[in-house]
Protein backbone atom coordinates (compact mmCIF):
# COMPACT_ATOMS: atom_id res chain seq x y z
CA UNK A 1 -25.88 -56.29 -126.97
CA UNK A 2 -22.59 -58.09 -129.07
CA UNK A 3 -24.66 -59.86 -131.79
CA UNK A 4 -23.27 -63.29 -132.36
CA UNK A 5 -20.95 -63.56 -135.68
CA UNK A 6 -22.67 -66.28 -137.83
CA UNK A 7 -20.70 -68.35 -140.11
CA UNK A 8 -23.65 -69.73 -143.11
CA UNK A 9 -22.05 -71.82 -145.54
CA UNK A 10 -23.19 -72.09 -148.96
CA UNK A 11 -23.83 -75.39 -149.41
CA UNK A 12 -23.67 -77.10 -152.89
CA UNK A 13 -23.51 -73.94 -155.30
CA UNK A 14 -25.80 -75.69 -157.93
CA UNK A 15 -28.37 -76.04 -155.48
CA UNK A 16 -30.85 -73.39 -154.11
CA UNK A 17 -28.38 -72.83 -151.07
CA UNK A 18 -27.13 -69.33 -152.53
CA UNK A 19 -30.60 -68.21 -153.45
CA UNK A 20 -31.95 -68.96 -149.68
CA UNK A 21 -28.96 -66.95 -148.50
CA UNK A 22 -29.60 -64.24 -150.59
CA UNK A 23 -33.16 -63.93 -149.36
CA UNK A 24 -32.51 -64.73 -146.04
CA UNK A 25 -30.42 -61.71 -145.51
CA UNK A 26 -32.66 -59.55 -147.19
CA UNK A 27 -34.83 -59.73 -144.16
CA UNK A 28 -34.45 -57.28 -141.41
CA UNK A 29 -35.24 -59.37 -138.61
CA UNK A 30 -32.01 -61.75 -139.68
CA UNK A 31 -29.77 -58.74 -139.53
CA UNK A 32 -31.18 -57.98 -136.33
CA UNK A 33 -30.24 -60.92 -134.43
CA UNK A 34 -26.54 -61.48 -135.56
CA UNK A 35 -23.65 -60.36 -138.14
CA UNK A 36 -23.76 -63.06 -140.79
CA UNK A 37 -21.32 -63.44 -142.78
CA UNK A 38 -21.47 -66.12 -145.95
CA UNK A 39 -18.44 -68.87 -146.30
CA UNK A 40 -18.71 -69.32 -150.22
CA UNK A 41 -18.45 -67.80 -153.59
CA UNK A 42 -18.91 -64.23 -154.16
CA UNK A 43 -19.60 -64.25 -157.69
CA UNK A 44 -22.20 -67.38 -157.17
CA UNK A 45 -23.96 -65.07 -154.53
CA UNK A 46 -24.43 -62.24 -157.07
CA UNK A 47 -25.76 -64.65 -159.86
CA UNK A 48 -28.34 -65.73 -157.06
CA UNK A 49 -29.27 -62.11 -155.91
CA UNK A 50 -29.55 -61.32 -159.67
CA UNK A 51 -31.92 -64.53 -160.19
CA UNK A 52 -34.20 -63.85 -156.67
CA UNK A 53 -34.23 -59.93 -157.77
CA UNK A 54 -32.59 -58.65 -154.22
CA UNK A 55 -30.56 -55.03 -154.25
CA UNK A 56 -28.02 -56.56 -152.16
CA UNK A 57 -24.34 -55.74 -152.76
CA UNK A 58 -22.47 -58.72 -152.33
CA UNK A 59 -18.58 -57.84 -150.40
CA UNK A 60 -15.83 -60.11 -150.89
CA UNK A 61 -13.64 -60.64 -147.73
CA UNK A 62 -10.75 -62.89 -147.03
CA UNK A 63 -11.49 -63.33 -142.87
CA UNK A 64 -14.27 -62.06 -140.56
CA UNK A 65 -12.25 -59.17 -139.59
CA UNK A 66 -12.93 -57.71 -142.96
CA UNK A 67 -16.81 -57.40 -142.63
CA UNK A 68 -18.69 -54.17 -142.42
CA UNK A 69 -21.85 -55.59 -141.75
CA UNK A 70 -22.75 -52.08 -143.55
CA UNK A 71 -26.66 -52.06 -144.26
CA UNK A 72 -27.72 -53.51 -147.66
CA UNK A 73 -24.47 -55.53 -147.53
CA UNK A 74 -23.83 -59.63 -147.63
CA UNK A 75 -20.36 -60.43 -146.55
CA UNK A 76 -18.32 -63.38 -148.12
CA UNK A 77 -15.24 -64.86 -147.20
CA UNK A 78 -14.53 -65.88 -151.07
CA UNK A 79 -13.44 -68.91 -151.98
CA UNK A 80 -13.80 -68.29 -155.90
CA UNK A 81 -14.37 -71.77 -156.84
CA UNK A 82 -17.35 -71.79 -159.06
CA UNK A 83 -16.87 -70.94 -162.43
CA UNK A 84 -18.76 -68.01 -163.66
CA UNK A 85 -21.10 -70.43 -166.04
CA UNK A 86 -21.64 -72.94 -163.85
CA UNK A 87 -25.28 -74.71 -164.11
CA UNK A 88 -27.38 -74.83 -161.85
CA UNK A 89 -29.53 -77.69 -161.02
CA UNK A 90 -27.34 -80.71 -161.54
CA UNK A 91 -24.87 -82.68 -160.08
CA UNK A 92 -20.73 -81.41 -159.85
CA UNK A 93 -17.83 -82.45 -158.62
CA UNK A 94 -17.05 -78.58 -158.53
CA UNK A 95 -20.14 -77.68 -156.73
CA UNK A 96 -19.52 -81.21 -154.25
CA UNK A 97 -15.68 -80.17 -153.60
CA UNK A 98 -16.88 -76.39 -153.09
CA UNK A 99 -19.33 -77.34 -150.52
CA UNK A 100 -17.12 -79.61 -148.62
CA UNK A 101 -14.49 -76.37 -148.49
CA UNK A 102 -16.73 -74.19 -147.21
CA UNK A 103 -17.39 -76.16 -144.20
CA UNK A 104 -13.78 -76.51 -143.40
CA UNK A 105 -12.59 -72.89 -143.79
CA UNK A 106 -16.03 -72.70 -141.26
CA UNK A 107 -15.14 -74.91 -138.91
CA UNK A 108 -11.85 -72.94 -139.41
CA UNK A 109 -13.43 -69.77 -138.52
CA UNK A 110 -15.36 -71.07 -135.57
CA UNK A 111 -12.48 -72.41 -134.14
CA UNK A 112 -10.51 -69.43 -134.19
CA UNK A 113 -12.80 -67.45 -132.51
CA UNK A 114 -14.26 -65.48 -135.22
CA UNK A 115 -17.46 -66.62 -135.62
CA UNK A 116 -20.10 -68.07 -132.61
CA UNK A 117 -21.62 -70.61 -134.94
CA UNK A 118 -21.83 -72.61 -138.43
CA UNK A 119 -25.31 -72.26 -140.35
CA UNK A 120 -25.29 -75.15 -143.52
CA UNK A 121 -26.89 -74.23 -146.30
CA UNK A 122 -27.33 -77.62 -148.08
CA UNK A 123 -25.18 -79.91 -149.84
CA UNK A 124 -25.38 -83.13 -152.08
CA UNK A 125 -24.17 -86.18 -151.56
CA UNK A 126 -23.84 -87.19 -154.97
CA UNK A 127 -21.97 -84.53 -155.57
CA UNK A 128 -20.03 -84.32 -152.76
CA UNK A 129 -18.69 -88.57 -153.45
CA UNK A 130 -18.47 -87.17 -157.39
CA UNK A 131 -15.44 -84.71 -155.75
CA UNK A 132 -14.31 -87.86 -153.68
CA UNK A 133 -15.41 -86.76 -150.38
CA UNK A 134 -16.80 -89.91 -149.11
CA UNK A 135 -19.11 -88.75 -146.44
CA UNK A 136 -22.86 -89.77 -145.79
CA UNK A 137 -23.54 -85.75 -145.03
CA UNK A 138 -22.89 -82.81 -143.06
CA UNK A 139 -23.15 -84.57 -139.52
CA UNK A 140 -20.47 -87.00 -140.94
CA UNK A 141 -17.95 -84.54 -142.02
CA UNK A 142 -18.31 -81.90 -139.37
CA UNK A 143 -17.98 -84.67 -136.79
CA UNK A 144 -14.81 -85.50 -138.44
CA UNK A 145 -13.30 -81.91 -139.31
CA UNK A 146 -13.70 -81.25 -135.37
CA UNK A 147 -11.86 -84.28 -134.14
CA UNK A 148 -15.74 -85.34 -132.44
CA UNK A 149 -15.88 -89.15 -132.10
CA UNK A 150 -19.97 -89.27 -131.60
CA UNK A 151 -22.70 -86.57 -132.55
CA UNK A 152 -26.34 -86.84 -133.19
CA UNK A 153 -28.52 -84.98 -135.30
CA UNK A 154 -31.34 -83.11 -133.65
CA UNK A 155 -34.70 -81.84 -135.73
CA UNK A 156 -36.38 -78.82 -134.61
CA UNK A 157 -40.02 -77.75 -135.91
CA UNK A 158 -42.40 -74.98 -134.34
CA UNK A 159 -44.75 -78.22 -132.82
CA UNK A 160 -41.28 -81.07 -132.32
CA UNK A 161 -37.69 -81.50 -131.57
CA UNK A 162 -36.42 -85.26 -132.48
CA UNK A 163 -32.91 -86.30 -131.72
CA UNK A 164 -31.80 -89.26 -133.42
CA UNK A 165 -30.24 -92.70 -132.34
CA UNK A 166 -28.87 -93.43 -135.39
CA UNK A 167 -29.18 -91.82 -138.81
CA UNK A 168 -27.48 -92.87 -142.56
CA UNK A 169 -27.43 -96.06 -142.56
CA UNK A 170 -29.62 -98.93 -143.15
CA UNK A 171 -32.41 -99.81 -141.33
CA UNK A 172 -31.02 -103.67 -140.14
CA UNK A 173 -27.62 -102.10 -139.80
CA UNK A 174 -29.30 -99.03 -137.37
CA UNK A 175 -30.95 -102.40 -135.34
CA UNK A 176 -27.53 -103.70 -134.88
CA UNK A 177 -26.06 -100.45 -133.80
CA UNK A 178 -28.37 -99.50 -130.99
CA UNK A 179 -27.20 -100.43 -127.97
CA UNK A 180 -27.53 -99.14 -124.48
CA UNK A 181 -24.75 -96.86 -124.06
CA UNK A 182 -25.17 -94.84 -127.13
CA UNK A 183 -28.87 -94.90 -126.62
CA UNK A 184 -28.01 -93.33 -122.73
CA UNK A 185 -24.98 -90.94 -124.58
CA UNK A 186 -28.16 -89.81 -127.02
CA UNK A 187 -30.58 -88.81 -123.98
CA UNK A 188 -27.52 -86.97 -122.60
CA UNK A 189 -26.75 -84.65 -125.20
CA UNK A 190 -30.63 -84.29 -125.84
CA UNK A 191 -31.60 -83.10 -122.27
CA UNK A 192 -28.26 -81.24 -122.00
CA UNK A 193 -29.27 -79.27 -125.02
CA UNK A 194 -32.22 -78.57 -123.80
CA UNK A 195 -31.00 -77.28 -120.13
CA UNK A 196 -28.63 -74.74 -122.07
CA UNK A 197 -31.97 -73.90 -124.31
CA UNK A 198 -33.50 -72.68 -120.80
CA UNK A 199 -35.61 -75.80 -120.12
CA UNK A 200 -34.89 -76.76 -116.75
CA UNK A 201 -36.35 -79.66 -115.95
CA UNK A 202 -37.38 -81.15 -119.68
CA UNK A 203 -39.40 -84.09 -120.11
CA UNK A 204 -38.21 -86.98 -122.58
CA UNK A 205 -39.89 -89.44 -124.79
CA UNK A 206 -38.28 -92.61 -125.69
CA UNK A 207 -39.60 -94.14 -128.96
CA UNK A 208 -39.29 -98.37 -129.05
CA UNK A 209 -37.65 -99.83 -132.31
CA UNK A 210 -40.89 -102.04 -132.99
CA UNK A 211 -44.79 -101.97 -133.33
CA UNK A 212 -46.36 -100.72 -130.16
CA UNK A 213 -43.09 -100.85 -128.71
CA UNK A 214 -42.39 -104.59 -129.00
CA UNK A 215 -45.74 -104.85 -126.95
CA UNK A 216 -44.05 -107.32 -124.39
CA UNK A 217 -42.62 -109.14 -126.12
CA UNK A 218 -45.01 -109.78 -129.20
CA UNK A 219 -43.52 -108.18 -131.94
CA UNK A 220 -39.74 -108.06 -132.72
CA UNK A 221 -37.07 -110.16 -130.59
CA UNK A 222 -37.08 -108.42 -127.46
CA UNK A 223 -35.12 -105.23 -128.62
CA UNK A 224 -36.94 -102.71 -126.54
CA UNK A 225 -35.89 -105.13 -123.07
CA UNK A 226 -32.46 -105.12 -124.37
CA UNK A 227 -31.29 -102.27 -126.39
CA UNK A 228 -33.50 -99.40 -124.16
CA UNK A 229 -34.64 -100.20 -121.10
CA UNK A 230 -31.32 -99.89 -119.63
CA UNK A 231 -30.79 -96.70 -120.92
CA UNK A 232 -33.88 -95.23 -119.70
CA UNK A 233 -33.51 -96.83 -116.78
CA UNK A 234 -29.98 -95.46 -116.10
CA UNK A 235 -31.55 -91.89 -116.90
CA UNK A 236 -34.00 -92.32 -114.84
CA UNK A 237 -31.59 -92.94 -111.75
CA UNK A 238 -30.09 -89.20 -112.62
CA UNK A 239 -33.49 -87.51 -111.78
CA UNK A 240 -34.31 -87.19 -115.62
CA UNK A 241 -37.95 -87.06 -116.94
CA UNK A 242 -37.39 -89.74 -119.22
CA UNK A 243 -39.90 -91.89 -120.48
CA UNK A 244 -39.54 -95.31 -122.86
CA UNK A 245 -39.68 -97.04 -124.82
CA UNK A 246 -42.74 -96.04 -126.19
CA UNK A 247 -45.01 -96.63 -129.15
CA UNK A 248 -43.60 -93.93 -131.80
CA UNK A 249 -47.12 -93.54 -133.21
CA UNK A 250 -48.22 -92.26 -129.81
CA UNK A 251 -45.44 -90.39 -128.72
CA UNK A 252 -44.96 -88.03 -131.62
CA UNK A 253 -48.92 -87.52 -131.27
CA UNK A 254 -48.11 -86.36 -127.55
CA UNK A 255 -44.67 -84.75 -128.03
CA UNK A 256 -46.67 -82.75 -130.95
CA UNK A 257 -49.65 -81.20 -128.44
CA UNK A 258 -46.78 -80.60 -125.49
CA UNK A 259 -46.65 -83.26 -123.21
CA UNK A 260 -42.87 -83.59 -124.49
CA UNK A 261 -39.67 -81.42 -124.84
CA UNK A 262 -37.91 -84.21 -127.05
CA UNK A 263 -38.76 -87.28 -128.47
CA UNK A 264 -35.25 -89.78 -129.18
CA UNK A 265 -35.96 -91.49 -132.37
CA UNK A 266 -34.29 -94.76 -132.90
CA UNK A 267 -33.45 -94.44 -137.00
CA UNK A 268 -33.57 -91.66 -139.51
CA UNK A 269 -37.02 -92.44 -141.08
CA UNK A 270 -38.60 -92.75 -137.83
CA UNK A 271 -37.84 -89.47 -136.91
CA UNK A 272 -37.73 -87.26 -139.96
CA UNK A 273 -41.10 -88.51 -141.35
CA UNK A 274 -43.04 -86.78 -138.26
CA UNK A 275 -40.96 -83.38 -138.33
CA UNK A 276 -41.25 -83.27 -142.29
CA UNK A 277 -45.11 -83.63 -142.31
CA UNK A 278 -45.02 -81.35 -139.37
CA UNK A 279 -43.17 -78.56 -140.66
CA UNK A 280 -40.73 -78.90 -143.71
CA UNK A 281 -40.25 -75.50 -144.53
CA UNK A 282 -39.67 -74.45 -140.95
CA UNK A 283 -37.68 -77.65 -139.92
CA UNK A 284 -34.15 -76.91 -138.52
CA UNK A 285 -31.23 -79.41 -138.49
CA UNK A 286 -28.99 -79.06 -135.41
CA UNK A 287 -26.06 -81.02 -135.14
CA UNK A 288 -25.07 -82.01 -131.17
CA UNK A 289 -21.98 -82.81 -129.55
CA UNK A 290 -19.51 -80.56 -131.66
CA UNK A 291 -17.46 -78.20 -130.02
CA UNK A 292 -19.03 -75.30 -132.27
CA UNK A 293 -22.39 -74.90 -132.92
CA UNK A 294 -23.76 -76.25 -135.93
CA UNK A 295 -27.83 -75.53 -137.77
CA UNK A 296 -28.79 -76.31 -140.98
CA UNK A 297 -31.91 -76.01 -142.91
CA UNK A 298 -33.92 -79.06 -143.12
CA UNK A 299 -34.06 -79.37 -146.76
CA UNK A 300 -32.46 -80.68 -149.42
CA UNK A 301 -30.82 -78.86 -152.49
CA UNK A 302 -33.86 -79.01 -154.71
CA UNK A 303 -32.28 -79.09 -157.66
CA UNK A 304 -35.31 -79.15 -160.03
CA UNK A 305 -35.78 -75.42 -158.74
CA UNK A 306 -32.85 -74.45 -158.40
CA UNK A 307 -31.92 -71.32 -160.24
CA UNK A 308 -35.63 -70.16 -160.92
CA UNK A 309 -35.57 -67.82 -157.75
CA UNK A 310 -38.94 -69.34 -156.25
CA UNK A 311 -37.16 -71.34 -153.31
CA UNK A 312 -38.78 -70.37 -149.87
CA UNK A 313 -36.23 -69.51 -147.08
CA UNK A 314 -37.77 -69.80 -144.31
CA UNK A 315 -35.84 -73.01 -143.23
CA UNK A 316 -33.06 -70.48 -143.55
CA UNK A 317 -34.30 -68.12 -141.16
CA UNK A 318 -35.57 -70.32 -138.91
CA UNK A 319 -31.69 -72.23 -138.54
CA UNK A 320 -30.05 -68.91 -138.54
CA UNK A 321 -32.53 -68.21 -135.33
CA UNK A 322 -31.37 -71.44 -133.66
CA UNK A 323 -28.02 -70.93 -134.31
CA UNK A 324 -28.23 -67.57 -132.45
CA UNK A 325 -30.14 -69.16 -129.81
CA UNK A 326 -27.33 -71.59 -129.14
CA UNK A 327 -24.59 -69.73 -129.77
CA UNK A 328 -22.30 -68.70 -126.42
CA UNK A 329 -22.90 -65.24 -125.86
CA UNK A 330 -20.07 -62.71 -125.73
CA UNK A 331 -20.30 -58.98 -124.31
C-alpha cells in the first residue's frame, strides 16, 4: 500500500512541538503508517533530538519530492527561521511568525498535491499576536489560508469525539452566535465525518446551552426551543440519529460508555473540559470543513517544560494516526 505523505508542522519552536516530533518519529509504528515529513526548522529539530537523546539524523529538504524517507531519517522542508540560540520556553515574535509560516508553506504543500494531510504541532497565541498575526488559533488561520468560510473543531479521545458549536470566544458572545443554521451546518459536518470514518449509520448527541437543558423552560430564556430544536429537528427529517438538546452532564456520561458516536457541544469549555479529564494526553484536535485534512495534538505548548526533553508524545502519535485515518487514499 501508498502510505499517505504527512505534512506535521512544528508549531511554536519555543514550545515542546519539536521535541514531540522528534519522539514521535522515533517510533516504528509512526513510520509504519505514513511518510512524514516535518514543515519547520532543521536546526531547531536537531537541538530537540539532542535535548530528548534520539539518534535521528535530521535531512533538510526544500519540497516533498526531496524526501528519502530513508530509515533513521526525519525529513524537513527548512524554513531556517529560528536562530541557533533561541530560548526555549518563552514567548517570541520569532517563534509566533515561524509557526504561522509553517502552516502556510503546509497548506501550500497540501494543496499542491504533495502531501495527504496537515498534522499541527502546537502554537501560541501570544506569540503568534506578538508577530502580528491576529488569529484566535490554528482553526482560525487554516480556515482563512484555505479560502473556508465556516469550520468546526472536532475532539477525539479513546472513550469521546466532541464537535464544537462555537469555540474562542466568549461565553455571552458564543449564546448570541448559536443559531439554527450553524447549529444544523455543525451536525452536518459531524455525521459526515463520521460516514467517511466508516460509521454508517452514527448516532448523535445534542448538548442544550443551559442546566438540564433549559428543563422546559425553567432555566435560561428559552434557548434550547429556539436556537436547537430546529436544528435537530431538521436532522431528524434526513433520517439522522440525532438526539437534543440534552443535559450535557448526562450526555457526555452516555457518549463516554457508547451509547454515542458524537456529542455537539455548544461552547469551547463545555466540550473540552469532558475530553481533557477523559484523555489529555491522547486527545486529538481535528479541524472539519477544510479542503485538506487537518489534526493536531490536543495540548498546548507547555512552555514551563519545554526544552527539558520530558514532554510525552503520545498526543502526537495519536493525531498523526487520525490524520492517516482521514487522509484520501492514493494507490
Amino acid at each position: 500500500m501508498n502510505l499517505p505523505a504527512v505534512a506535521i508542522t512544528m508549531g511554536d519552536a519555543s514550545g515542546i512541538g519539536p521535541e514531540i516530533i522528534m519522539k514521535a518519529l522515533a517510533r516504528p509504528d509512526v513510520t509504519a503508517m505514513c511518510r512524514p515529513f516535518v514543515v519547520g526548522d532543521a536546526e531547531r529539530l536537531r537541538v530537540a533530538g539532542r535535548i530528548v537523546g534520539s539518534d535521528l539524523q535530521v535531512h533538510a529538504i526544500d519540497t516533498p519530492s526531496e524526501a528519502t524517507y530513508a530509515p533513521g531519517t526525519v525529513e524537513c522542508i527548512d524554513l531556517g527561521l529560528i536562530p541557533a540560540d533561541h530560548p526555549f520556553g518563552k514567548v517570541s515574535p520569532v517563534s509566533g511568525e515561524g509557526a504561522y509560516r509553517y502552516i502556510a508553506k503546509a497548506v501550500e504543500v497540501v494543496r499542491a498535491g504533495d502531501a495527504a494531510a496537515i498534522c499541527t504541532a502546537p502554537l501560541s497565541k501570544e506569540a503568534l499576536h506578538a508577530a502580528g498575526r491576529k488569529y484566535p488559533g490554528h482553526t482560525e488561520l487554516l480556515a482563512e489560508l484555505t479560502g473556508t468560510p465556516e469550520v468546526s473543531m472536532m475532539l477525539v479521545s479513546p472513550k469521546l469525539r466532541v464537535i464544537h458549536v462555537t469555540t474562542h470566544i466568549g461565553l455571552v458572545d458564543a449564546i448570541a452566535r448559536i443559531e439554527p443554521g450553524l447549529v444544523e451546518r455543525v451536525i452536518g459536518r459531524a455525521h459526515a465525518t463520521l460516514v467517511r470514518s466508516g460509521i454508517a449509520d452514527p448516532r448523535i448527541g445534542v448538548c442544550g446551552i443551559n442546566p438540564h437543558a433549559g428543563e422546559n423552560g425553567l432555566f435560561g430564556r428559552g434557548e434550547e426551543g429556539e436556537k436547537i430544536v430546529p436544528a435537530v429537528e431538521a436532522c431528524r427529517a434526513r433520517g439522522w440519529r440525532v438526539e437534543g438538546p440534552l443535559p450535557a452532564d448526562t450526555l457526555f456520561f452516555l457518549a463516554a460508555r457508547g451509547d454515542y458516536d458524537m456529542v455537539v457541544a455548544m461552547y469551547h469549555d463545555q466540550g473540552h473540559g469532558p475530553i481533557k479529564v477523559l484523555g489529555l494526553e491522547s486527545g486529538v484536535n481535528i479541524t472539519v470543513g477544510l479542503p485538506v485534512i487537518r489534526t493536531s495534538v490536543d495540548h498546548g505548548t507547555a512552555f514551563d517544560i519545554a526544552g527539558k526533553g520530558i514532554a510525552d508524545e503520545g498526543s502526537m502519535v495519536e493525531a498523526l494516526r487520525q490524520a492517516v485515518e482521514l487522509a484520501p487514499r492514493h494507490g
